[in-house]
C-alpha atoms as a PDB file:
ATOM      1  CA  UNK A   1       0.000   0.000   0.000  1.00  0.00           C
ATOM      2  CA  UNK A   2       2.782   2.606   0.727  1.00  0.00           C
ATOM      3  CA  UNK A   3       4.034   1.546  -2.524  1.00  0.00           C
ATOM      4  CA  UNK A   4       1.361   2.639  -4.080  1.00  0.00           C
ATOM      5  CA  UNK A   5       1.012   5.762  -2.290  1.00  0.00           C
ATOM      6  CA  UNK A   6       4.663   6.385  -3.250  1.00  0.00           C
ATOM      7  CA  UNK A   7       3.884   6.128  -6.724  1.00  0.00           C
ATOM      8  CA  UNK A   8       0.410   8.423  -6.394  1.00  0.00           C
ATOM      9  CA  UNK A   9       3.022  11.060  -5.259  1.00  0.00           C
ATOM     10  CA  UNK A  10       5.622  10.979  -7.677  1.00  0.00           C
ATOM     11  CA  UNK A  11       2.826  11.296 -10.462  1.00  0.00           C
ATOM     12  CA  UNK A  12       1.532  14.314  -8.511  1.00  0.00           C
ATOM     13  CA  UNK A  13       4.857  15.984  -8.503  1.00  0.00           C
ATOM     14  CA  UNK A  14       5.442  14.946 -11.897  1.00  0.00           C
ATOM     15  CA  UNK A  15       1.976  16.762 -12.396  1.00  0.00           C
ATOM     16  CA  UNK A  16       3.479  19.499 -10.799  1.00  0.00           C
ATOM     17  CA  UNK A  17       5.758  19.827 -13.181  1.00  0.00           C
ATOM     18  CA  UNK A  18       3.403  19.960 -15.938  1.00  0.00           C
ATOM     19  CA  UNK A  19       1.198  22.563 -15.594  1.00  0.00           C
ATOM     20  CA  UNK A  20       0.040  24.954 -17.674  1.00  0.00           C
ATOM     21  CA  UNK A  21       0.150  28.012 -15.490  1.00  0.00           C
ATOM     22  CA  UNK A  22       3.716  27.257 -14.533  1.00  0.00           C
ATOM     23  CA  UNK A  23       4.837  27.280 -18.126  1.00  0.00           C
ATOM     24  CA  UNK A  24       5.783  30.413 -19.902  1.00  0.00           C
ATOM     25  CA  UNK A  25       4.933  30.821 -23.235  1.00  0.00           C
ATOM     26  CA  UNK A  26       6.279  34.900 -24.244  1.00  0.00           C
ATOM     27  CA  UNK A  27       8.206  34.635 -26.792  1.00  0.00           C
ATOM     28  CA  UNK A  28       6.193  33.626 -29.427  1.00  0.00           C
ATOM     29  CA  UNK A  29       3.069  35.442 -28.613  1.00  0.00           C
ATOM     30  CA  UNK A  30       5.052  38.807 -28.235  1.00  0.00           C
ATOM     31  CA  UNK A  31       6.725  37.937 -32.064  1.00  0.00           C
ATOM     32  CA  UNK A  32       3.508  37.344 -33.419  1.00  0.00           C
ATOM     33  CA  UNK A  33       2.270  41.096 -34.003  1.00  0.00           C
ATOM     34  CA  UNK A  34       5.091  42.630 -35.135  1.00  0.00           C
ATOM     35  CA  UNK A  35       5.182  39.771 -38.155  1.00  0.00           C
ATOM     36  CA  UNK A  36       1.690  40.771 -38.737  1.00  0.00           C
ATOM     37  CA  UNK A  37       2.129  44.498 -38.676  1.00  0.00           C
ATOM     38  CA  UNK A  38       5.153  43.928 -41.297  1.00  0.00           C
ATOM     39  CA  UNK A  39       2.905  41.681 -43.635  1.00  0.00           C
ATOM     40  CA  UNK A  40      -0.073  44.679 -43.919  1.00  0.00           C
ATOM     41  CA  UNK A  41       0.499  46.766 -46.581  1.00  0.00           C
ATOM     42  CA  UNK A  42       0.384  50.473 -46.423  1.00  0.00           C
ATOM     43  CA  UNK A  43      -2.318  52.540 -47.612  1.00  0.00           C
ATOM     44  CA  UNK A  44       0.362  54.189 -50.341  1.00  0.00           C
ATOM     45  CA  UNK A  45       1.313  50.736 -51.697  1.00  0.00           C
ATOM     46  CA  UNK A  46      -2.599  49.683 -51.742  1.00  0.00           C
ATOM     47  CA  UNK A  47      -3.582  52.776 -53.815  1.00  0.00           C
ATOM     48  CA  UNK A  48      -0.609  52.328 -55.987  1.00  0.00           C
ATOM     49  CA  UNK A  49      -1.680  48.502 -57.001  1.00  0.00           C
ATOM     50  CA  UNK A  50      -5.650  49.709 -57.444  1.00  0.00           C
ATOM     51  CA  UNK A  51      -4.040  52.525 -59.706  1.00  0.00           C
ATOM     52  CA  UNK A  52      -1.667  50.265 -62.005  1.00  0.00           C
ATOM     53  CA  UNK A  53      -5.215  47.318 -62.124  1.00  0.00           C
ATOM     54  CA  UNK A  54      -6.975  50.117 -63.789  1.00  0.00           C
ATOM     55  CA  UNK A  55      -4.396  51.410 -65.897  1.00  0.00           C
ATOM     56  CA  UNK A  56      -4.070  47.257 -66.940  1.00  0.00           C
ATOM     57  CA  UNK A  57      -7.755  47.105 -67.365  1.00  0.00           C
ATOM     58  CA  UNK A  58      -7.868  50.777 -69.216  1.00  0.00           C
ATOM     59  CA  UNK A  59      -4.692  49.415 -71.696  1.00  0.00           C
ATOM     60  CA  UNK A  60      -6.745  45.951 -71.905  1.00  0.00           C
ATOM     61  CA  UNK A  61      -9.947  48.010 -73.333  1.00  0.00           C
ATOM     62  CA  UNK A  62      -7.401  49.831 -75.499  1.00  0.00           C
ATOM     63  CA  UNK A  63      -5.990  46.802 -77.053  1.00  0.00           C
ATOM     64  CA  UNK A  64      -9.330  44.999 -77.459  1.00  0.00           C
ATOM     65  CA  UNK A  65     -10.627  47.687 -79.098  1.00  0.00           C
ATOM     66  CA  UNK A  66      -7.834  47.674 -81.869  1.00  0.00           C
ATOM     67  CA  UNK A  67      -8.152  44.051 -82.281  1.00  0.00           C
ATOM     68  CA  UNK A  68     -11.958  44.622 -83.403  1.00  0.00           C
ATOM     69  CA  UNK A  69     -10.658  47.110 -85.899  1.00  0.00           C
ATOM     70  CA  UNK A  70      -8.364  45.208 -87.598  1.00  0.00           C
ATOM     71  CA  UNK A  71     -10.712  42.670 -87.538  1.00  0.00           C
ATOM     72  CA  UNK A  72     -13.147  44.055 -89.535  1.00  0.00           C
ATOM     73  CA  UNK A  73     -10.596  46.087 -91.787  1.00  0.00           C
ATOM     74  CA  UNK A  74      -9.372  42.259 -92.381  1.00  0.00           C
ATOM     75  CA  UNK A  75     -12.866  41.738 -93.337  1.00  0.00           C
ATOM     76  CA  UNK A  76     -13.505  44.382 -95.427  1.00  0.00           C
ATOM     77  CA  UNK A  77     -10.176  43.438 -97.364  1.00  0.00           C
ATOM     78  CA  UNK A  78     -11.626  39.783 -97.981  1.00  0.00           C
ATOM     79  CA  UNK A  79     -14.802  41.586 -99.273  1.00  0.00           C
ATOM     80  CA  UNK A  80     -13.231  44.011-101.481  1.00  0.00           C
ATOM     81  CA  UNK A  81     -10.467  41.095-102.782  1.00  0.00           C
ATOM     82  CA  UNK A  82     -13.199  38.717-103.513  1.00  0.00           C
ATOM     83  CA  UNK A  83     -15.215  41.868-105.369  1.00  0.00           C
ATOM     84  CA  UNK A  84     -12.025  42.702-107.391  1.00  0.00           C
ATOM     85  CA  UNK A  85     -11.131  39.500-108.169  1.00  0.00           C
ATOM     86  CA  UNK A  86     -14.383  38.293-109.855  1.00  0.00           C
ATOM     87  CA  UNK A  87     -14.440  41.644-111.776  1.00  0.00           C
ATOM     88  CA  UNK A  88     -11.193  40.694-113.107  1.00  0.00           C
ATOM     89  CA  UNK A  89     -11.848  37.610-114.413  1.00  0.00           C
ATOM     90  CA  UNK A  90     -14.993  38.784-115.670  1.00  0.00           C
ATOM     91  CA  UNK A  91     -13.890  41.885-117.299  1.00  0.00           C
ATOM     92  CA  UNK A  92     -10.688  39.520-118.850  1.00  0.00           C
ATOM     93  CA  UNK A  93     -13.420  37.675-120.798  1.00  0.00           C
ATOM     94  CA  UNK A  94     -15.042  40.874-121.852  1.00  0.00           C
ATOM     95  CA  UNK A  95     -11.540  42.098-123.143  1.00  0.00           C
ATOM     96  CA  UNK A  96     -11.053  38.944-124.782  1.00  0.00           C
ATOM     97  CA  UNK A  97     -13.887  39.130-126.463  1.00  0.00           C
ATOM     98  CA  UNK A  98     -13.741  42.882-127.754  1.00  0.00           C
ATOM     99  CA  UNK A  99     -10.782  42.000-129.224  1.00  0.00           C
ATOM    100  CA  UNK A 100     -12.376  39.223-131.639  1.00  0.00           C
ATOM    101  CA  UNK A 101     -15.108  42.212-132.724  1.00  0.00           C
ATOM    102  CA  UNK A 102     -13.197  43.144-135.454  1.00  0.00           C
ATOM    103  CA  UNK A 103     -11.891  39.813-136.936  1.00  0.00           C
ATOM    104  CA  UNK A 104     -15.655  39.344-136.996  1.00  0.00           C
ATOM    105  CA  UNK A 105     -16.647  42.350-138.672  1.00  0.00           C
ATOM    106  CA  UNK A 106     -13.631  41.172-141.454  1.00  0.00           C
ATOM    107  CA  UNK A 107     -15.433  37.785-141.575  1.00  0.00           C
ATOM    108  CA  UNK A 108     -18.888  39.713-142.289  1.00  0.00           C
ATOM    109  CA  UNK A 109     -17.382  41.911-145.277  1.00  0.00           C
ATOM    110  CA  UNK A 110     -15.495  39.150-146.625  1.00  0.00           C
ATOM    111  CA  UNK A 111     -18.637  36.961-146.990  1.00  0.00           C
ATOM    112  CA  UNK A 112     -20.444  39.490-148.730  1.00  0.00           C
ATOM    113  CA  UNK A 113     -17.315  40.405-150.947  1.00  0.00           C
ATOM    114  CA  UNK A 114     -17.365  36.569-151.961  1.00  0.00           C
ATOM    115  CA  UNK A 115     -20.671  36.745-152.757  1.00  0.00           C
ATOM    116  CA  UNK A 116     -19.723  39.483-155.594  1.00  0.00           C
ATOM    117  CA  UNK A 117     -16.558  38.508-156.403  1.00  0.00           C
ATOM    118  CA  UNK A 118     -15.835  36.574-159.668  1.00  0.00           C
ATOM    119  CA  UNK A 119     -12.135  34.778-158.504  1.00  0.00           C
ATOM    120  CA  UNK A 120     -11.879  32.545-156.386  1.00  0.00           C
ATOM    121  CA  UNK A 121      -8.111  33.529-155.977  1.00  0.00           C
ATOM    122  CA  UNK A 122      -9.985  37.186-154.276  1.00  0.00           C
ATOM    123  CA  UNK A 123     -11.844  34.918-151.905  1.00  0.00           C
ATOM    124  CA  UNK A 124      -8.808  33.111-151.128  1.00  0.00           C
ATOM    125  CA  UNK A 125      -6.600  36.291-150.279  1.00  0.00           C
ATOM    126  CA  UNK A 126      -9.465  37.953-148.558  1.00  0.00           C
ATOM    127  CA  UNK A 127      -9.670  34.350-146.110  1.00  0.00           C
ATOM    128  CA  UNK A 128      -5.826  34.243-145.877  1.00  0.00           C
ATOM    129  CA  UNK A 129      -5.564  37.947-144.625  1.00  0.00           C
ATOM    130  CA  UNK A 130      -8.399  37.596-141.769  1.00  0.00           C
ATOM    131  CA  UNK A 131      -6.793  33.955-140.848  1.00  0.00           C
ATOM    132  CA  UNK A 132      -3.612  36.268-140.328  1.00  0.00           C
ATOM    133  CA  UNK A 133      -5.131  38.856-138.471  1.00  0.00           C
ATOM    134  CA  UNK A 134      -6.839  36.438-136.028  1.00  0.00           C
ATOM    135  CA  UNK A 135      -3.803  34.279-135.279  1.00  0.00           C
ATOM    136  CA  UNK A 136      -1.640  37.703-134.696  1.00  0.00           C
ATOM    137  CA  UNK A 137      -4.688  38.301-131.904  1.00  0.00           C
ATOM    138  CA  UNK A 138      -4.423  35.131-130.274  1.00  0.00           C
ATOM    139  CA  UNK A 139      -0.286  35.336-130.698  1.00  0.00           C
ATOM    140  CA  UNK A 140      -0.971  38.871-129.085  1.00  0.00           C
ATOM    141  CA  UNK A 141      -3.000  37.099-126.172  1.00  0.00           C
ATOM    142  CA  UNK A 142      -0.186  34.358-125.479  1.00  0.00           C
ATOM    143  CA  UNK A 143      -2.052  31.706-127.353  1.00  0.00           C
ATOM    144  CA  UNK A 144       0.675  29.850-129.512  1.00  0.00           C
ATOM    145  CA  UNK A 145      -0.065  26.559-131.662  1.00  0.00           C
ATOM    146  CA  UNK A 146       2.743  23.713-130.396  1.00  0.00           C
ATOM    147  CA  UNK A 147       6.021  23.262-132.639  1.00  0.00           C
ATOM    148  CA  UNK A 148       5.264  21.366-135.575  1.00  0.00           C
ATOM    149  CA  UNK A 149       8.719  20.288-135.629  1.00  0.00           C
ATOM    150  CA  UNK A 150       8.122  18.471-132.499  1.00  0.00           C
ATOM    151  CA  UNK A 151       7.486  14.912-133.684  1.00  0.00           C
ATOM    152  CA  UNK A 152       7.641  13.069-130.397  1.00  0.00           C
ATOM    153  CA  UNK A 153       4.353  11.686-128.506  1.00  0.00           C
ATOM    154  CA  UNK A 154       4.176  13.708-125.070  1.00  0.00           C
ATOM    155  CA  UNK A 155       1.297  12.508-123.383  1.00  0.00           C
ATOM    156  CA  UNK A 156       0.821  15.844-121.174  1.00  0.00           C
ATOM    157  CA  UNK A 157       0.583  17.910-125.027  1.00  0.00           C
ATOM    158  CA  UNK A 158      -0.677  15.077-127.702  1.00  0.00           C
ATOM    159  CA  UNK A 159      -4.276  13.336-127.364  1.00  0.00           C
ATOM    160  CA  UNK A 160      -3.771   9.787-129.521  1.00  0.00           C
ATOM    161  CA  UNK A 161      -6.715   9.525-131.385  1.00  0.00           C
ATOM    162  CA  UNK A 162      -5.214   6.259-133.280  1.00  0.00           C
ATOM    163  CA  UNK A 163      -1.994   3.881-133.410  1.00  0.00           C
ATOM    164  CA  UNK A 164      -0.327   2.647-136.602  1.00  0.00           C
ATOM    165  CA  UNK A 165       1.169  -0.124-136.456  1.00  0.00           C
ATOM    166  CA  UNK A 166       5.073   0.740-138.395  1.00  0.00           C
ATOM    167  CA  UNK A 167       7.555  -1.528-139.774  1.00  0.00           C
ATOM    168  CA  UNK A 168      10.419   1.288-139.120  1.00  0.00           C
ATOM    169  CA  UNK A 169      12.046   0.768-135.220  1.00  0.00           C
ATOM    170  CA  UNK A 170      12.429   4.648-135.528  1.00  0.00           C
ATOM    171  CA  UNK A 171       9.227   5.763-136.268  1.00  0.00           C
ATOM    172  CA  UNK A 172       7.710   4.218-132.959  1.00  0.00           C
ATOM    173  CA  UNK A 173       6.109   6.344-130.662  1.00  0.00           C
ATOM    174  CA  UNK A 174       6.463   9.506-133.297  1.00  0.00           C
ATOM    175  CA  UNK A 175       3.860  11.234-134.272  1.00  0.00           C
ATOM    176  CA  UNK A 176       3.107  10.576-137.812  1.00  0.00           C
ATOM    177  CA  UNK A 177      -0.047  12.915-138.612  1.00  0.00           C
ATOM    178  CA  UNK A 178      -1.652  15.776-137.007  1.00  0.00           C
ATOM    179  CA  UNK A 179      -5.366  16.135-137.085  1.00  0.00           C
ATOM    180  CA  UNK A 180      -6.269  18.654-134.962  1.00  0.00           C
ATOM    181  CA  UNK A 181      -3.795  21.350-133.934  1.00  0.00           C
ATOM    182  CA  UNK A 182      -2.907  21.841-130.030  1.00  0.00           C
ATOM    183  CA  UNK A 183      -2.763  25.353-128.385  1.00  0.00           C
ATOM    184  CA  UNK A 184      -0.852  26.651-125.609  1.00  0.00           C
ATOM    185  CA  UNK A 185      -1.441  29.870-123.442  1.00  0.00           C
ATOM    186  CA  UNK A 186       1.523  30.782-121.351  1.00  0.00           C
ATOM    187  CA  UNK A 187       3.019  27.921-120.883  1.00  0.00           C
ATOM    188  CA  UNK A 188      -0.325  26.051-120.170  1.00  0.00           C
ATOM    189  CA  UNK A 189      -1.942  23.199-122.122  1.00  0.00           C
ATOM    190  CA  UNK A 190      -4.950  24.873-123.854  1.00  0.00           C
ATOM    191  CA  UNK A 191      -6.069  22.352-126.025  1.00  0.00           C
ATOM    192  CA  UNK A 192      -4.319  19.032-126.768  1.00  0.00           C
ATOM    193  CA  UNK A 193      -3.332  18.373-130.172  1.00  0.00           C
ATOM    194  CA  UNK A 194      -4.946  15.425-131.794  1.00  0.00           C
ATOM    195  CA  UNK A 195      -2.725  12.706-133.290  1.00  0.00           C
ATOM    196  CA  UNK A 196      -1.737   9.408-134.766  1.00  0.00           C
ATOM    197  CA  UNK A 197       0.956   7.973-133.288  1.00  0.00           C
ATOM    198  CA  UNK A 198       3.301   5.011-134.488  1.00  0.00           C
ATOM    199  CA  UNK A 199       3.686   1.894-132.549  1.00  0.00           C
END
């Protein structure tokens, strides 16, 4: 039993030992304003952040406001390009076709000319000089027939209509007549020339 009461005492003192009103706890309660008073910002630093927010928010508003500009000025430009483009082409058509007004007005007088005239060699030079005048328009235009010289099939330029069979080993894959001339317009297949070809 006085074992046990020796042991209920030591725990008391120990308890002693262990109270709260005995401890001191200062330090870090008298540190904790002064970090708190160094954290708040002053009213000078507070209106200088609200002032440079709306000078962001003024210069935001500034530089949406550009953006919608050039967005429709982009806009307008893909209007007016699309405008000025079809005009183009449609107004190169129109030019195209002025130009063949007179070789047509030729054709009219020389038909009526042949109609009067006794030679047939008047008819003939009449035809040859508006045959003249019409290829110079379409030279003029950048429409050129393909070299006759060139003898050799070229599938992007020729259009075989028919292949002859040919008992030369030279004359293979040349092109042995032209029926229908091919035209070229800067540099572009116009029309294909029609041809028979020996195989």
């Amino acid at each position: 039993m006085d074992e046990n009461n020796k042991k209920f005492q030591d725990s008391e003192e120990q308890a002693e030992f262990v109270q709260p009103e005995d401890v001191e706890v200062t330090e870090g309660i008298a540190d904790a304003p002064e970090e708190s008073a160094a954290e708040e910002e002053s009213p000078a630093e507070v209106v200088e952040e609200k002032d440079e927010v709306e000078e962001l928010k003024e210069q935001l508003a500034k530089e949406k406001k550009e953006y919608l500009f050039l967005m429709a000025e982009f806009d307008n430009f893909r209007k007016r390009t699309l405008k000025e483009k079809s005009e183009i082409i449609r107004n190169a058509g129109e030019n195209v076709l002025k130009g063949l007004l007179p070789i047509v007005d030729d054709f009219e007088r020389g038909l009526k000319a042949a109609a009067s005239a006794d030679s047939v060699q008047v008819v003939d030079e009449g035809m040859q000089l508006i045959y003249n005048k019409l290829v110079k328009y379409l030279n003029a235009n950048g429409v050129k027939e393909f070299d006759p010289a060139d003898d050799v099939y070229d599938a992007d330029k020729h259009e075989a209509i028919s292949v002859v069979p040919v008992p030369d080993e030279a004359q293979k894959g040349k092109i042995l007549d032209t029926v229908e001339k091919g035209y070229m317009i800067n540099d572009k297949v116009l029309r294909h020339a029609k041809v028979v070809v020996g195989q």
